[in-house]
C-alpha atoms as a PDB file:
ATOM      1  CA  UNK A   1       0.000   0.000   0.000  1.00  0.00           C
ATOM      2  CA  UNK A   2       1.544   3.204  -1.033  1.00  0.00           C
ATOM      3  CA  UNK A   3      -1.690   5.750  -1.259  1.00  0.00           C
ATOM      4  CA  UNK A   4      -4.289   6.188   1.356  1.00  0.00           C
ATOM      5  CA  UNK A   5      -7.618   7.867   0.306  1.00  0.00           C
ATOM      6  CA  UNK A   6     -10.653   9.189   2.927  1.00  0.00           C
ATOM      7  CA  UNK A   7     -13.484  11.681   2.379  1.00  0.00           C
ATOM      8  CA  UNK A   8     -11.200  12.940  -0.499  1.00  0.00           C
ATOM      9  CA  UNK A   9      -8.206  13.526   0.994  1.00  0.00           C
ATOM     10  CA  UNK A  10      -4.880  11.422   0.114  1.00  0.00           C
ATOM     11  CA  UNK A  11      -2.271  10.158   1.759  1.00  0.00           C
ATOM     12  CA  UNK A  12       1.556   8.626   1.049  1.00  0.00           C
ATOM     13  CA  UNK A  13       2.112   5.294   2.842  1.00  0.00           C
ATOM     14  CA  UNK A  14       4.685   3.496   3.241  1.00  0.00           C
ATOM     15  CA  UNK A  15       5.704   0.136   2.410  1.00  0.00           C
ATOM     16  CA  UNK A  16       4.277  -1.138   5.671  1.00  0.00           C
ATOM     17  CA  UNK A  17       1.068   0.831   5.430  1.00  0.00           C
ATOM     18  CA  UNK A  18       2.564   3.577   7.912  1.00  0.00           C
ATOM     19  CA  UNK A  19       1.876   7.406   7.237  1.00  0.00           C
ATOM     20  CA  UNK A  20       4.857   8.657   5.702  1.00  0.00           C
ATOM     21  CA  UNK A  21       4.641  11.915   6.886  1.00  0.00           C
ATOM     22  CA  UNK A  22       3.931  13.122  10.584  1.00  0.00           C
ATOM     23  CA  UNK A  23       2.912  16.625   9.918  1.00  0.00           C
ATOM     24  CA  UNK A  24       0.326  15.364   7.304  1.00  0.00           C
ATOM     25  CA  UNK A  25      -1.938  13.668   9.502  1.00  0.00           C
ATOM     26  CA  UNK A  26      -5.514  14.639  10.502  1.00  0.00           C
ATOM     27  CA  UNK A  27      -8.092  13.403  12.286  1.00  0.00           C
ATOM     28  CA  UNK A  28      -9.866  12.007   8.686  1.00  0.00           C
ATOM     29  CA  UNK A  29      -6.605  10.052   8.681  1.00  0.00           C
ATOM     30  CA  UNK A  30      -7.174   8.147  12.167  1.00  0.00           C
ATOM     31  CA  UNK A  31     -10.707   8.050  11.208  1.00  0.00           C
ATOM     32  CA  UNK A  32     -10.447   6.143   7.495  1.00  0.00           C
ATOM     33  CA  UNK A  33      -7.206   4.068   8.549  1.00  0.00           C
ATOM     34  CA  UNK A  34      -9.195   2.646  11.631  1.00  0.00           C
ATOM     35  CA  UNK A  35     -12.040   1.530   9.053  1.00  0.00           C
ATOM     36  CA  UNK A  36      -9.107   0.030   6.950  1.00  0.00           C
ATOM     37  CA  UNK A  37      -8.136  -1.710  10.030  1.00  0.00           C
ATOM     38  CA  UNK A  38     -11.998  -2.871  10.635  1.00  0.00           C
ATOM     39  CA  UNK A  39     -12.395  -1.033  13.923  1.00  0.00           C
ATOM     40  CA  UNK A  40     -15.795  -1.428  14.412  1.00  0.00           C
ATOM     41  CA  UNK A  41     -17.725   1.610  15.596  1.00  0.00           C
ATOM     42  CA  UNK A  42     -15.572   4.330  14.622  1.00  0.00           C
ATOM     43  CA  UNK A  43     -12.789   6.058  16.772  1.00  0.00           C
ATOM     44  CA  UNK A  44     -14.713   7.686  20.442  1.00  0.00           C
ATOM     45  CA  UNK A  45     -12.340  10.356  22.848  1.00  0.00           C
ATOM     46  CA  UNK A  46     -11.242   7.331  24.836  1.00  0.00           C
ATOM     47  CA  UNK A  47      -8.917   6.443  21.000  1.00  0.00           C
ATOM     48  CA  UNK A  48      -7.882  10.114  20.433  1.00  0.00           C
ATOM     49  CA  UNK A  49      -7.106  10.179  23.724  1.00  0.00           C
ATOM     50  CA  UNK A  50      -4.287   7.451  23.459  1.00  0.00           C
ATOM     51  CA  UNK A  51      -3.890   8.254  19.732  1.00  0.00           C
ATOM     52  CA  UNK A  52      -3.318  12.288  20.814  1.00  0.00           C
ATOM     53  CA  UNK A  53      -1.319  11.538  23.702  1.00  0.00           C
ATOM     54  CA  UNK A  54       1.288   9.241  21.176  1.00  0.00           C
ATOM     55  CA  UNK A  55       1.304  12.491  18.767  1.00  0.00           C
ATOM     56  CA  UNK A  56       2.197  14.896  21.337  1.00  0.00           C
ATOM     57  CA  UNK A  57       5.042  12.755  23.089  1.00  0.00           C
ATOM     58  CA  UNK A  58       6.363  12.186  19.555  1.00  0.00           C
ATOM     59  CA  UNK A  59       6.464  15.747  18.844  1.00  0.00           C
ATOM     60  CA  UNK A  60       8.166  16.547  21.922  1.00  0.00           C
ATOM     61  CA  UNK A  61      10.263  13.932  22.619  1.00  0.00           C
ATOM     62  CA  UNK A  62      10.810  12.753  19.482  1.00  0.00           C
ATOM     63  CA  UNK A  63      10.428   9.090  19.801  1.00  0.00           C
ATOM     64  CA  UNK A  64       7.237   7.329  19.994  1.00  0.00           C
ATOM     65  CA  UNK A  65       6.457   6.605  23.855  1.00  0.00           C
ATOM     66  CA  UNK A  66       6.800   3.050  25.073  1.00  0.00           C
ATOM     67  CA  UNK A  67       3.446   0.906  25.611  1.00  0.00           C
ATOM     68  CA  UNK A  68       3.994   0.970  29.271  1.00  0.00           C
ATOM     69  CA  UNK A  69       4.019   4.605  28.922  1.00  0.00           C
ATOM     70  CA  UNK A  70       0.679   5.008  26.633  1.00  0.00           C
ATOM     71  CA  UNK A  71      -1.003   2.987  29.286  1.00  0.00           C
ATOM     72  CA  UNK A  72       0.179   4.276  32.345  1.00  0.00           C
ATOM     73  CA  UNK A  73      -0.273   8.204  31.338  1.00  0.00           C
ATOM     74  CA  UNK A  74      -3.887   6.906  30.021  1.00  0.00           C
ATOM     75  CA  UNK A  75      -4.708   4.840  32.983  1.00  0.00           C
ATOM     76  CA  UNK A  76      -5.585   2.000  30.643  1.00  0.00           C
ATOM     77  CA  UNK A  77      -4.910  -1.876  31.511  1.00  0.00           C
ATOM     78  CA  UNK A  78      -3.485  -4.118  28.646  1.00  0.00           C
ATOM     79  CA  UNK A  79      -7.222  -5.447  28.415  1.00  0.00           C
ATOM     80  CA  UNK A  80      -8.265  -1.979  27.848  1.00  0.00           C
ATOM     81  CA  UNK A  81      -5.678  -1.045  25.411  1.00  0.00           C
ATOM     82  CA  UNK A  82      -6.391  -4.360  23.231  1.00  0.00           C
ATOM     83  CA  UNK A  83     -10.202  -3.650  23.604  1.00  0.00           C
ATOM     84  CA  UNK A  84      -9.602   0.076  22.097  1.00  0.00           C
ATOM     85  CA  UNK A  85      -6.891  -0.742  19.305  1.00  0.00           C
ATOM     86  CA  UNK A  86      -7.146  -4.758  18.586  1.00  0.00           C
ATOM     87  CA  UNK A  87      -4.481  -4.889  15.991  1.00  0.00           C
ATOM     88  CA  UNK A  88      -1.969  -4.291  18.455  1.00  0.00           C
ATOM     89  CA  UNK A  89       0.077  -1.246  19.645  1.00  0.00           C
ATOM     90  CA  UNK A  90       2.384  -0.540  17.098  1.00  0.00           C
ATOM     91  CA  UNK A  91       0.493  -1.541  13.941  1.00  0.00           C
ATOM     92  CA  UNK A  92      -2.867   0.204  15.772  1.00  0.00           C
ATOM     93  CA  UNK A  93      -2.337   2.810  17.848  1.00  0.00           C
ATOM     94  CA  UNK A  94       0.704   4.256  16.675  1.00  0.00           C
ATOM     95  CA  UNK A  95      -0.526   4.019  13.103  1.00  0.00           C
ATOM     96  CA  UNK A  96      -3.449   6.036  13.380  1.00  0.00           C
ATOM     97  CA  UNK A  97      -1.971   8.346  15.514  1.00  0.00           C
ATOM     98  CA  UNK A  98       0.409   8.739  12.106  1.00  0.00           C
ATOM     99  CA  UNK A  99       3.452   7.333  13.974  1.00  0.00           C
ATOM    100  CA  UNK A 100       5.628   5.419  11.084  1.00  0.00           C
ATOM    101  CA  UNK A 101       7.096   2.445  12.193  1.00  0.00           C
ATOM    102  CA  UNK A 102      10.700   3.439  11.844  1.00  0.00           C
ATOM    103  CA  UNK A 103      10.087   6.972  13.305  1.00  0.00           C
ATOM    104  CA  UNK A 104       8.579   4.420  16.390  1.00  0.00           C
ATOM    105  CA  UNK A 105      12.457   3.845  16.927  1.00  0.00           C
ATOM    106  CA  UNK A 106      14.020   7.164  16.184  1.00  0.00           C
ATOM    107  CA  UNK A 107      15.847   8.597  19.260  1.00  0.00           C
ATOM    108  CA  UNK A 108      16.927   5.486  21.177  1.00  0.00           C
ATOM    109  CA  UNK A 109      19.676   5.754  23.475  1.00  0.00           C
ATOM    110  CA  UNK A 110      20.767   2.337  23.086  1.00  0.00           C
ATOM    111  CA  UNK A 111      22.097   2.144  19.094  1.00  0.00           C
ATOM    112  CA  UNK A 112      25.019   0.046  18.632  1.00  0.00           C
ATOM    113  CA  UNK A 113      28.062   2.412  19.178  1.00  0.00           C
ATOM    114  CA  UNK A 114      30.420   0.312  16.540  1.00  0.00           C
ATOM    115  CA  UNK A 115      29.724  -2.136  14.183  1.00  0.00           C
ATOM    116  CA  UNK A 116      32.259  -4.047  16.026  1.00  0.00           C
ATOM    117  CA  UNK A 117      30.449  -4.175  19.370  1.00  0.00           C
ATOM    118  CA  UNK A 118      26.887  -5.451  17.086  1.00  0.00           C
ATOM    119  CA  UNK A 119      29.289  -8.352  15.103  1.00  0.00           C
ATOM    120  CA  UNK A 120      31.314  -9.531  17.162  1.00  0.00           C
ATOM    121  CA  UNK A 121      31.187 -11.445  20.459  1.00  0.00           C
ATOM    122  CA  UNK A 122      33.122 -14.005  22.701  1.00  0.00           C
ATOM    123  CA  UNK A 123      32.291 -16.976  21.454  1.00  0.00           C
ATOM    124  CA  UNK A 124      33.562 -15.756  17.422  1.00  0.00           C
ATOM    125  CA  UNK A 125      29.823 -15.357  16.517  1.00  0.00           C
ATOM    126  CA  UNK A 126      28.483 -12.633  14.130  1.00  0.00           C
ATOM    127  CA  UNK A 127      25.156 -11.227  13.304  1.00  0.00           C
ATOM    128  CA  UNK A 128      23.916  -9.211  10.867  1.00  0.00           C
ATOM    129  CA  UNK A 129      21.262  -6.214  11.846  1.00  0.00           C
ATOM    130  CA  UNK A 130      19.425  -3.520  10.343  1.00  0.00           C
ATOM    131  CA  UNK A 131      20.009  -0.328  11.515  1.00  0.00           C
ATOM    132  CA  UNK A 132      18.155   0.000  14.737  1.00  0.00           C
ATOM    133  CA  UNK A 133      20.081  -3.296  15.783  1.00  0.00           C
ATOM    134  CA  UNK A 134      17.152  -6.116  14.794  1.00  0.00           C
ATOM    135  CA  UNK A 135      18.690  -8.839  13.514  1.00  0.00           C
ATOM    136  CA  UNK A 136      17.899  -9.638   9.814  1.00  0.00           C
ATOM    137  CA  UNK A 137      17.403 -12.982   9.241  1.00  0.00           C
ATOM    138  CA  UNK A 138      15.269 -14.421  12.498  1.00  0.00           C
ATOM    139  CA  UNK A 139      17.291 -17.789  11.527  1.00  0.00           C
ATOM    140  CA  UNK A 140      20.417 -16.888  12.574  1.00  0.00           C
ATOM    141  CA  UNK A 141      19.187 -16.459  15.807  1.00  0.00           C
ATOM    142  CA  UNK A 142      20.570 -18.087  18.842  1.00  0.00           C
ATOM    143  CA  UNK A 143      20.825 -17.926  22.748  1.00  0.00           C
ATOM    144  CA  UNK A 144      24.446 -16.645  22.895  1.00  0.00           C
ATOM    145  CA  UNK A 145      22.592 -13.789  20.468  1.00  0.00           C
ATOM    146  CA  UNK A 146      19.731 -12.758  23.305  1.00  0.00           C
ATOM    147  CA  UNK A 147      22.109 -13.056  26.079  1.00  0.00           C
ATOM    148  CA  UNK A 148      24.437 -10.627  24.443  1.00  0.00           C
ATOM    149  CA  UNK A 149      21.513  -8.596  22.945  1.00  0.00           C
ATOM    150  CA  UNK A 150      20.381  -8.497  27.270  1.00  0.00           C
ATOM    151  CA  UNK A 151      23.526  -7.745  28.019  1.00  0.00           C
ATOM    152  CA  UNK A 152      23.063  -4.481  25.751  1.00  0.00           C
ATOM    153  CA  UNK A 153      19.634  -3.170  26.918  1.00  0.00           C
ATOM    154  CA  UNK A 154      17.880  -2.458  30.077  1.00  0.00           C
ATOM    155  CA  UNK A 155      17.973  -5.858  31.389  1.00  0.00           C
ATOM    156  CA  UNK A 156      18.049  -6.153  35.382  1.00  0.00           C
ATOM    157  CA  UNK A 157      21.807  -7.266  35.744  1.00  0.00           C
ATOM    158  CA  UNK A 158      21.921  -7.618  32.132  1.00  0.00           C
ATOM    159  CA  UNK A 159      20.891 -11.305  32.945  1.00  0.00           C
ATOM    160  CA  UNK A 160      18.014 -13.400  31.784  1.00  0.00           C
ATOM    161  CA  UNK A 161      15.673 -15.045  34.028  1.00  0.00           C
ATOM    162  CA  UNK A 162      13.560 -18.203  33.640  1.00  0.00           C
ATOM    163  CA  UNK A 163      10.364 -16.269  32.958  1.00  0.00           C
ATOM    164  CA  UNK A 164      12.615 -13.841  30.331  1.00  0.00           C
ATOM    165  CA  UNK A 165      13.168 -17.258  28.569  1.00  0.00           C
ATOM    166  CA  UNK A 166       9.112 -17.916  28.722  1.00  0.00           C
ATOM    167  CA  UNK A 167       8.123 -14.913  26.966  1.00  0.00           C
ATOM    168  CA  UNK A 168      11.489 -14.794  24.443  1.00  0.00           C
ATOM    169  CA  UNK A 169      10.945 -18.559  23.642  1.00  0.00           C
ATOM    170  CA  UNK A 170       7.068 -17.740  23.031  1.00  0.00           C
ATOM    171  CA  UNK A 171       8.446 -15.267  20.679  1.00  0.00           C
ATOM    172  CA  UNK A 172      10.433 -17.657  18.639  1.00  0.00           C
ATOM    173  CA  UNK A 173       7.574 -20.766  18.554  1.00  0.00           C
ATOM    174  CA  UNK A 174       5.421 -18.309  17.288  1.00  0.00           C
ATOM    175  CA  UNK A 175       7.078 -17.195  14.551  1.00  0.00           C
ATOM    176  CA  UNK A 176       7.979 -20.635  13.575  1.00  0.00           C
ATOM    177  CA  UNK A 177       4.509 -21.241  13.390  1.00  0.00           C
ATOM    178  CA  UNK A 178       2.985 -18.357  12.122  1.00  0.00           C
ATOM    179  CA  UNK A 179       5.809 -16.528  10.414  1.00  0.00           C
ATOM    180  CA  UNK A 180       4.860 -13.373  11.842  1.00  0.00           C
ATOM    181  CA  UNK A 181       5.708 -11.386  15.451  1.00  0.00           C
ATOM    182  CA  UNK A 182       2.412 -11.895  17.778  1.00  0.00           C
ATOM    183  CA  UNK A 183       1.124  -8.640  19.216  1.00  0.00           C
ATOM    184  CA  UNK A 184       1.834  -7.492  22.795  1.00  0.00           C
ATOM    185  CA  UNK A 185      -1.688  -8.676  23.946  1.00  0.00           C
ATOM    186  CA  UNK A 186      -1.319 -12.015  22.507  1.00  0.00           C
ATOM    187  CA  UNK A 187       2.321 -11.952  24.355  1.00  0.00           C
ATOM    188  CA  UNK A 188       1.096 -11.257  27.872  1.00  0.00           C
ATOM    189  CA  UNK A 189      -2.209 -13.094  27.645  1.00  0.00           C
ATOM    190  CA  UNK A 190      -0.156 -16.829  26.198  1.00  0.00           C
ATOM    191  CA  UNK A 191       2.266 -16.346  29.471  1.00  0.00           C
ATOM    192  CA  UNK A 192      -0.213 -15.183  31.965  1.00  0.00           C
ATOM    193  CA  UNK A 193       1.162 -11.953  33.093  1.00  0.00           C
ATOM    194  CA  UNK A 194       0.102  -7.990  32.838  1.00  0.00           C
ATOM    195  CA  UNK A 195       1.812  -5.423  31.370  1.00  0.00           C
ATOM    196  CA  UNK A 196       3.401  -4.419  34.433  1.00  0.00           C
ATOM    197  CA  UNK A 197       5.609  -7.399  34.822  1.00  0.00           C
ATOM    198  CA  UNK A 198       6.326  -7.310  31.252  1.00  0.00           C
ATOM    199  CA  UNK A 199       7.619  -4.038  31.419  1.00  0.00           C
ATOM    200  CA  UNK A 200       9.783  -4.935  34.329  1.00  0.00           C
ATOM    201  CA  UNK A 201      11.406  -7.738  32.166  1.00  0.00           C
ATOM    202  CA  UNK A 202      12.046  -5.303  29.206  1.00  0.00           C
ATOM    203  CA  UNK A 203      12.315  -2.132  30.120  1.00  0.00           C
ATOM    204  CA  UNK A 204      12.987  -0.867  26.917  1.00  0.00           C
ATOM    205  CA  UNK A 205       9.834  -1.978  25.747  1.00  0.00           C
ATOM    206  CA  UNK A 206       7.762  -4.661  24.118  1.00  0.00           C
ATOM    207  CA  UNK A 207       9.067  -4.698  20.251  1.00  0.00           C
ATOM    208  CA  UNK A 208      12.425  -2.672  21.067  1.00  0.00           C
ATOM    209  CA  UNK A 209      13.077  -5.022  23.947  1.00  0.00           C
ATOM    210  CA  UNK A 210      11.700  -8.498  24.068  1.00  0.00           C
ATOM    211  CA  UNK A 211      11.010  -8.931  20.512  1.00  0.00           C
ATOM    212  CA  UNK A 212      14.563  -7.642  19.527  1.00  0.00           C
ATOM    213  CA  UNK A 213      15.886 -10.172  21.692  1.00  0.00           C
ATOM    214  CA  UNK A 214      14.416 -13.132  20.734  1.00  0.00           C
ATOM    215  CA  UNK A 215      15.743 -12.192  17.004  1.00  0.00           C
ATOM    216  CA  UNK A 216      12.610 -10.926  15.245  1.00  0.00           C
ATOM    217  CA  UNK A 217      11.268  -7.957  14.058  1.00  0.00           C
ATOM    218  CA  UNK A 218       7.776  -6.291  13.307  1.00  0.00           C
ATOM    219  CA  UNK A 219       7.648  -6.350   8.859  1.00  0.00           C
END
């Protein structure tokens, strides 16, 4: 999808299906991508709320906040978030707030410093990764890859616990199977936890933090 058309006004995609350009977005926008999306019932304050919140922290920050931050600053639970924006957090919220998925990583503190430190590691391994340090082909994952990708981040101690393995190893069997990244709600709902404990795991967030560690990436 490269063109976006509502009450006859166009828009540029992306190759994803992202709005290309921040400043071009409108309510229409939010509006006609949410019936692309097959929101039923149209968008209520309770979406622009969470969809306006994302735009302004963008525009001040600008990065696109963490889940854990959408919900906390909204008061919303992850049952409330899914119930609002079903498709998931990245690929529904952020999208119709006009949020592109690479801008979603713009700003990180934690970009590989050297190509060096990203390639190479103790045990004569190497790994190739796009530019905001995903690694390309999900095959080439490994374990020595997520501990030294944990060793990177945010991770408590820089050490991965049993119930880091549940949610990274979720990751990975369902991408075998499905050969796609599940959302954050199907995440937290298939290993029994809330969005609280999932944010103390990855602090640096859902897709920039668990799913970068267990080797996959959001296409």
């Amino acid at each position: 999808m490269e063109a976006f058309a509502y009450k006859d006004k166009n828009y540029d995609l992306d190759e994803k299906g992202f709005l290309k350009h921040f400043d071009k977005w409108d309510t229409d926008f939010a509006e006609g991508m949410a019936r692309e999306l097959k929101y039923e019932g149209g968008l209520t304050k309770e979406h622009f709320d969470v969809i306006n919140y994302i735009r302004e922290t963008y525009r001040s920050t600008g990065r696109c906040p963490l889940v854990y931050e959408t919900c906390r600053m909204n008061g919303l639970r992850i049952k409330e978030l899914k119930r609002l924006f079903p498709s998931g957090y990245l690929r529904g919220a952020c999208r119709l707030a006009g949020i592109t998925y690479k801008e979603g990583y713009l700003g990180q503190s934690y970009l590989p410093k050297t190509a060096e430190d990203l390639n190479t590691i103790a045990v004569n391994m190497t790994y190739e990764v796009d530019a905001r340090g995903f690694l390309v082909d999900p095959n080439d994952w490994n374990e020595y890859y997520a501990v030294f990708r944990a060793h990177e981040m945010k991770i408590p101690g820089g050490k991965l616990s049993d119930r880091h393995w549940q949610v990274i190893r979720y990751l990975r069997e369902y991408y075998e199977e499905n050969r796609a990244v599940p959302t954050v709600y199907q995440t937290c709902e298939a290993n029994g936890m809330e969005l609280e404990e999932l944010e103390q795991l990855f602090p640096d967030g859902y897709h920039r933090g668990a799913v970068k560690i267990a080797g996959l990436r959001v296409r």
